[in-house]
C-alpha atoms as a PDB file:
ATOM      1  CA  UNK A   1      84.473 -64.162 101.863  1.00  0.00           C
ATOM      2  CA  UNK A   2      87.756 -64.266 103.789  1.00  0.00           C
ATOM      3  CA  UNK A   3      89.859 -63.558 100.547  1.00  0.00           C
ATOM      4  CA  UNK A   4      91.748 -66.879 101.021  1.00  0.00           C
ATOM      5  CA  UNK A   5      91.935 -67.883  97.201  1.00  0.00           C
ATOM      6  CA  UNK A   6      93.772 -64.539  95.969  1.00  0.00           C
ATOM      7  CA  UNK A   7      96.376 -66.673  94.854  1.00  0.00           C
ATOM      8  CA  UNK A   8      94.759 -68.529  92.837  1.00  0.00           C
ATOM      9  CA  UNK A   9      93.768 -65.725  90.209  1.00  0.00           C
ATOM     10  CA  UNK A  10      94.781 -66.294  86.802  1.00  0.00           C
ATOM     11  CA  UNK A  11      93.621 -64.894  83.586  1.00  0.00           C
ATOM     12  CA  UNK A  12      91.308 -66.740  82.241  1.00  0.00           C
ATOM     13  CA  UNK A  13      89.005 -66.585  79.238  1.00  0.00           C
ATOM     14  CA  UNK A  14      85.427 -66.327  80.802  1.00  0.00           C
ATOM     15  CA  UNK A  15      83.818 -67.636  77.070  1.00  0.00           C
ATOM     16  CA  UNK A  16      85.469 -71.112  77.880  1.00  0.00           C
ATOM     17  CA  UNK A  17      83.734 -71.192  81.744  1.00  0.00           C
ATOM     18  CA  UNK A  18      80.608 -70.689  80.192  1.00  0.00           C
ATOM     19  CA  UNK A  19      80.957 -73.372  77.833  1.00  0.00           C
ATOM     20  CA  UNK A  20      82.021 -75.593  80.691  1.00  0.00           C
ATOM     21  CA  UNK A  21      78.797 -74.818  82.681  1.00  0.00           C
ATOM     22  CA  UNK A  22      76.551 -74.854  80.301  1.00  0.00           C
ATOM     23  CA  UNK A  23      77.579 -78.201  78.506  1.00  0.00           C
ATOM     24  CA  UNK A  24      77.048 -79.399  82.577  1.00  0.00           C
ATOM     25  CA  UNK A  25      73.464 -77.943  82.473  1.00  0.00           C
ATOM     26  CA  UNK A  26      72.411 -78.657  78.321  1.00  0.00           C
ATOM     27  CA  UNK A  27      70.988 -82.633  79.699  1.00  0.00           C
ATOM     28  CA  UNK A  28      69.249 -81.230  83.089  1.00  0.00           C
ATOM     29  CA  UNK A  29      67.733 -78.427  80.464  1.00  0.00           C
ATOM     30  CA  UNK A  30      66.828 -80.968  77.865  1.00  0.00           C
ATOM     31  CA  UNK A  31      64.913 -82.956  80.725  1.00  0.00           C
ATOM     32  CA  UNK A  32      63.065 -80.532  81.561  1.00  0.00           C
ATOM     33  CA  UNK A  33      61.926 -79.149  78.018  1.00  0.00           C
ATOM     34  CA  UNK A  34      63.955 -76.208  78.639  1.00  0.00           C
ATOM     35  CA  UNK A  35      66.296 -74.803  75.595  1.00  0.00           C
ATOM     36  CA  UNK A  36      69.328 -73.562  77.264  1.00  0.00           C
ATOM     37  CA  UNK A  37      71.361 -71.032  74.778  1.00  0.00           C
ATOM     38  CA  UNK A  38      74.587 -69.337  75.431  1.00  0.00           C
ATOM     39  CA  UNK A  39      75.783 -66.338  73.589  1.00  0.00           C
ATOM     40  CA  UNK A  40      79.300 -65.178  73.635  1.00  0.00           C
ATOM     41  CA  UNK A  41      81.629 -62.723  71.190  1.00  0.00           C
ATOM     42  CA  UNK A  42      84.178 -64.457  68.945  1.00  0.00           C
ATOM     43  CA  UNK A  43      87.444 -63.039  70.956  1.00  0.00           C
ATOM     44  CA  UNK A  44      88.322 -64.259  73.936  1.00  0.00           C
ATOM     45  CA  UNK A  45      87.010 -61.884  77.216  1.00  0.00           C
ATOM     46  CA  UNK A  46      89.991 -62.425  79.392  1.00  0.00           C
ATOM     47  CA  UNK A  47      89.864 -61.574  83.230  1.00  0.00           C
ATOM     48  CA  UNK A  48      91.702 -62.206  86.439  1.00  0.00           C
ATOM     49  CA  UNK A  49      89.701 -64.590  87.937  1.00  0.00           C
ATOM     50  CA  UNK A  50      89.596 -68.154  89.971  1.00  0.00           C
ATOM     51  CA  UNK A  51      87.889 -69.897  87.288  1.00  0.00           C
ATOM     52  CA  UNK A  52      86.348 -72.627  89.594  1.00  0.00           C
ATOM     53  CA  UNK A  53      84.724 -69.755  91.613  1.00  0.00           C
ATOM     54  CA  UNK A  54      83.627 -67.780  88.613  1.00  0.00           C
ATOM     55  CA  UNK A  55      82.068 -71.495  86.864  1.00  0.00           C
ATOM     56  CA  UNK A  56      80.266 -71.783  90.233  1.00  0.00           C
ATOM     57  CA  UNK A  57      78.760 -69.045  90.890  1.00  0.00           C
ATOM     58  CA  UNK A  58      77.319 -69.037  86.778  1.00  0.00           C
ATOM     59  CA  UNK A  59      76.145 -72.838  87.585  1.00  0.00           C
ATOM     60  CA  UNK A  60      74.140 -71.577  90.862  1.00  0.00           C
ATOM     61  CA  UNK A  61      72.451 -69.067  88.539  1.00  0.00           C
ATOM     62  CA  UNK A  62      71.750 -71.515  85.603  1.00  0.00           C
ATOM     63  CA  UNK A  63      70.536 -73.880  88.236  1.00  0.00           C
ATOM     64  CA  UNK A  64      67.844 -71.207  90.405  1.00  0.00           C
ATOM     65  CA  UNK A  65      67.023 -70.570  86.871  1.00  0.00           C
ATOM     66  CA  UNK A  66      66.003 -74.263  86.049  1.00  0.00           C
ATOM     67  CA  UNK A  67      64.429 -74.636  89.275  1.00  0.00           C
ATOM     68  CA  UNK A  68      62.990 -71.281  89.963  1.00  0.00           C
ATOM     69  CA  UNK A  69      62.321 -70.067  85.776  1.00  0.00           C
ATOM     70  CA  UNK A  70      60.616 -71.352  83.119  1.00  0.00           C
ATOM     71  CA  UNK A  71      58.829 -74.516  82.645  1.00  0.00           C
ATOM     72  CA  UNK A  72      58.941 -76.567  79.473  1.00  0.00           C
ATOM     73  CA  UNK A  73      58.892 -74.742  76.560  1.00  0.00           C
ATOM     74  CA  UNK A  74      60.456 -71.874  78.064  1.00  0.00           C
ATOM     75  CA  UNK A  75      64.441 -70.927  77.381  1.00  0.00           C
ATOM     76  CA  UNK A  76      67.149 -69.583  79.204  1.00  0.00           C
ATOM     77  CA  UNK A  77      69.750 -67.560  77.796  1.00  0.00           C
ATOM     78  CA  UNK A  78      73.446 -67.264  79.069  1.00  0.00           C
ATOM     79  CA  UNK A  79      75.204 -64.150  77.949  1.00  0.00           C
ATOM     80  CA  UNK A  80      78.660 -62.965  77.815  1.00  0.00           C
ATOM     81  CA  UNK A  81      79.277 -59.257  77.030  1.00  0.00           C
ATOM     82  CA  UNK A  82      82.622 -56.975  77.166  1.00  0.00           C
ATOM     83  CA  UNK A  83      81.854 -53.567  78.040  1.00  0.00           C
ATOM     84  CA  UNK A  84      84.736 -51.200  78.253  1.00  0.00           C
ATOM     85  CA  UNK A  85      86.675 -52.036  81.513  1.00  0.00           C
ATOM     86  CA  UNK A  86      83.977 -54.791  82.102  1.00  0.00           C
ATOM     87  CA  UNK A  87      82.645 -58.270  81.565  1.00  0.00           C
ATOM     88  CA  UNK A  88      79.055 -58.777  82.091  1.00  0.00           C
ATOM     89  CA  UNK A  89      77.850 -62.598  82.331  1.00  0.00           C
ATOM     90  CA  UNK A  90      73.757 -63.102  82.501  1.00  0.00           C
ATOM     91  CA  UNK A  91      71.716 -65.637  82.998  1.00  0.00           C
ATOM     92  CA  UNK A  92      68.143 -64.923  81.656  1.00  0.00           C
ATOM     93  CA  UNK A  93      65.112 -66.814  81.962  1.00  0.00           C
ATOM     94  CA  UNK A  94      61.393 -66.300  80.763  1.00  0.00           C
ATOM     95  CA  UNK A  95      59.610 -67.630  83.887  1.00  0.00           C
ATOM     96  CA  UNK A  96      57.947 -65.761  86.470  1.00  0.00           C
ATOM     97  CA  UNK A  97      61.351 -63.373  87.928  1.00  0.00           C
ATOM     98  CA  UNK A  98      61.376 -61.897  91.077  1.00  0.00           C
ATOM     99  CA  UNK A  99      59.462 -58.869  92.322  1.00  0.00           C
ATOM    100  CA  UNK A 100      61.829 -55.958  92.258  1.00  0.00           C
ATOM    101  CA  UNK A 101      60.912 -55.411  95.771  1.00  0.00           C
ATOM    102  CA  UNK A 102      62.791 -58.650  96.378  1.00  0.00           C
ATOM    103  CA  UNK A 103      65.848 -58.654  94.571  1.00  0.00           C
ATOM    104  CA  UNK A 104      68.240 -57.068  97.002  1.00  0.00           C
ATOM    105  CA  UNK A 105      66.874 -59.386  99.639  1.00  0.00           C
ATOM    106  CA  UNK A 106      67.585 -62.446  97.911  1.00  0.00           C
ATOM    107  CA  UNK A 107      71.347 -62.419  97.953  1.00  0.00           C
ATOM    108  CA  UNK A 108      71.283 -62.188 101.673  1.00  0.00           C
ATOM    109  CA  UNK A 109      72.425 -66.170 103.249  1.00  0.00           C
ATOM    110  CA  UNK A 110      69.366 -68.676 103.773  1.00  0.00           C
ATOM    111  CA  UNK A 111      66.608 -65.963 102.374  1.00  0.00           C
ATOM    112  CA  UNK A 112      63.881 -68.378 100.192  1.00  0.00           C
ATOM    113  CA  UNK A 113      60.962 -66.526  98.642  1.00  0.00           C
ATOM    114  CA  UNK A 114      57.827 -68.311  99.391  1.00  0.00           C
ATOM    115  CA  UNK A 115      57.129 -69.917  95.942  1.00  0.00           C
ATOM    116  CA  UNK A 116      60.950 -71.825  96.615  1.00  0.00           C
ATOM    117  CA  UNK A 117      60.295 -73.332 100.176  1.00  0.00           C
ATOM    118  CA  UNK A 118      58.904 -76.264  98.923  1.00  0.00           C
ATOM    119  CA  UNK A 119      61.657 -76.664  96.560  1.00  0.00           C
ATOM    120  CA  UNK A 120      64.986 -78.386  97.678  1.00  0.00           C
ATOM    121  CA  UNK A 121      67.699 -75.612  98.662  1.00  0.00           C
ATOM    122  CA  UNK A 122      69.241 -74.246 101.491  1.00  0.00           C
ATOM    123  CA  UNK A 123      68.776 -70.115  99.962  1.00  0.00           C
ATOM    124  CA  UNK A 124      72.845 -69.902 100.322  1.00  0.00           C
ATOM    125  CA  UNK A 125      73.119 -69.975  95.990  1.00  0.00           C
ATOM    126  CA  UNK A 126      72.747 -66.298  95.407  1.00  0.00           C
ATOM    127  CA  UNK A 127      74.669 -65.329  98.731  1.00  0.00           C
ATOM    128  CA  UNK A 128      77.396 -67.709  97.024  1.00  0.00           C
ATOM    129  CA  UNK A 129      76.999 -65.946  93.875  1.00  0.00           C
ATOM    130  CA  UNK A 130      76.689 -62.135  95.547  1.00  0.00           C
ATOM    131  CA  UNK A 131      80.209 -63.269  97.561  1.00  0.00           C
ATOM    132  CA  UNK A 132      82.200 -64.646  94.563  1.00  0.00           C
ATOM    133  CA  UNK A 133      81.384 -61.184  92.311  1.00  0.00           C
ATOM    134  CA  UNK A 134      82.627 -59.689  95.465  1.00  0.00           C
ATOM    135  CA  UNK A 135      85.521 -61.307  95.708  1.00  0.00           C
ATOM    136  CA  UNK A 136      86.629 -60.091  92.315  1.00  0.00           C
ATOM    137  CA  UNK A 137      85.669 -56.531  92.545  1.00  0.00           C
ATOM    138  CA  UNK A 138      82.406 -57.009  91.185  1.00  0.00           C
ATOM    139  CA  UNK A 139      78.747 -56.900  91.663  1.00  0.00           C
ATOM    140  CA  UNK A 140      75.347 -59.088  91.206  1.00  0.00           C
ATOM    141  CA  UNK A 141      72.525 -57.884  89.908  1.00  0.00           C
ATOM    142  CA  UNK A 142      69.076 -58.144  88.995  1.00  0.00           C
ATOM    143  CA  UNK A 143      67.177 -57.151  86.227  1.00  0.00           C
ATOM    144  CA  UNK A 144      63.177 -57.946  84.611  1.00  0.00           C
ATOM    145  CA  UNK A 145      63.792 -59.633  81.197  1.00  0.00           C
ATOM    146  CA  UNK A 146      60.172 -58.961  80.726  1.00  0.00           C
ATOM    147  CA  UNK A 147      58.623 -61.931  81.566  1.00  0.00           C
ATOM    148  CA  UNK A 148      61.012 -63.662  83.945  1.00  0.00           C
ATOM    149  CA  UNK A 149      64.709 -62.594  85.090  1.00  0.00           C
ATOM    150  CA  UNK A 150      67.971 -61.662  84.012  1.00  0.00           C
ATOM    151  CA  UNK A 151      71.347 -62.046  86.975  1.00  0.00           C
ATOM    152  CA  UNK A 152      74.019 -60.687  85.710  1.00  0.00           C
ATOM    153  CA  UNK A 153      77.757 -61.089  87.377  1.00  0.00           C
ATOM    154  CA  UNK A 154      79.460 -57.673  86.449  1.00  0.00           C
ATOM    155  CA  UNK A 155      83.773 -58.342  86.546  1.00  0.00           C
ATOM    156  CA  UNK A 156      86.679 -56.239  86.275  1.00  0.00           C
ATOM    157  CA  UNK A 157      88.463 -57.335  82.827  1.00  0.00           C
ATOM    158  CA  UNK A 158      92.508 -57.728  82.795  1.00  0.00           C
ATOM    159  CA  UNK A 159      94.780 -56.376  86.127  1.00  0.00           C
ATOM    160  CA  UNK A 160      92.575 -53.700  87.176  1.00  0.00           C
ATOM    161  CA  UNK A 161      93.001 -51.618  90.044  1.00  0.00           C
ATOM    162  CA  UNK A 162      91.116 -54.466  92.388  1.00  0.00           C
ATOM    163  CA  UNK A 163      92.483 -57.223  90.333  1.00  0.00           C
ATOM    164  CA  UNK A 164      95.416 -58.718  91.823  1.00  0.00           C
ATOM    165  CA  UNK A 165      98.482 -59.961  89.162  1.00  0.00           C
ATOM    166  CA  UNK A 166      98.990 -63.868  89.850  1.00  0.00           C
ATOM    167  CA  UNK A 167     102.343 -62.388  89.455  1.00  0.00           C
ATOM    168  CA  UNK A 168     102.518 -60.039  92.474  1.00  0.00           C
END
């Protein structure tokens, strides 16, 4: 949140972050009966990111999703999409979601819905994730995926006007 790791924005092909998350996550999945997919275009999306804070924020969401989302048999897609001026990464699950009268609420620090308190967490994952898409100009949000949820981290592609150049 203080802005501290400007410098370390560099264009970055968000296709190989997912990759890198999701080959972390594929054994957890597999444990758990969970088929974990990820779904990406053939070009490269390219944005001005810090990769490590971008791969982070994607593994809290795969992670509330494997905690939080379906149980075995159930799947959990990860999506990257180029819209226009945009990249749009989601993570979207089949389990039981969040009631739309929640979903603003749960990005605030140390909020835990009552169905998570008994699971291990501190509530600070979507905070984390709300603060990174932040950081880069962008935004969190929440959809139904009808059952269960989709996040999706919304980010400025290329040196847009909020972007800074690693070159400036």
């Amino acid at each position: 949140e203080a802005g501290g790791r400007r410098h370390t924005l560099s264009q970055v092909d968000l296709g190989g972050v997912l990759t890198d998350v999701i080959e972390l996550y594929e054994p957890v999945a597999e444990d758990k009966g969970v088929a974990l997919t990820l779904a990406k275009p053939s070009a490269p999306v390219e944005a001005t990111v810090n990769r490590e804070l971008v791969g982070l924020a994607v593994a809290n969401l795969i992670d509330n999703a494997l905690k939080y989302g379906p149980q075995e048999g159930g799947t959990i897609a990860l999506t990257l999409e180029s819209t226009g001026s945009h990249a749009s990464i989601s993570v979207a699950d089949n389990g039981p979601g969040i009631p739309a009268a929640d979903r603003e609420r749960v990005k605030d620090r140390f909020v835990r819905l009552d169905k998570s308190r008994t699971a291990e967490g501190s509530g600070l994952g979507l905070a984390l994730v709300e603060a990174v898409a932040t950081f880069h100009d962008g935004s969190l949000e929440f959809d139904d995926n009808a059952p269960g949820l989709r996040a999706s981290i919304r980010l400025p592609l290329g040196y847009g006007e909020g972007n800074l150049s690693p070159h400036a």
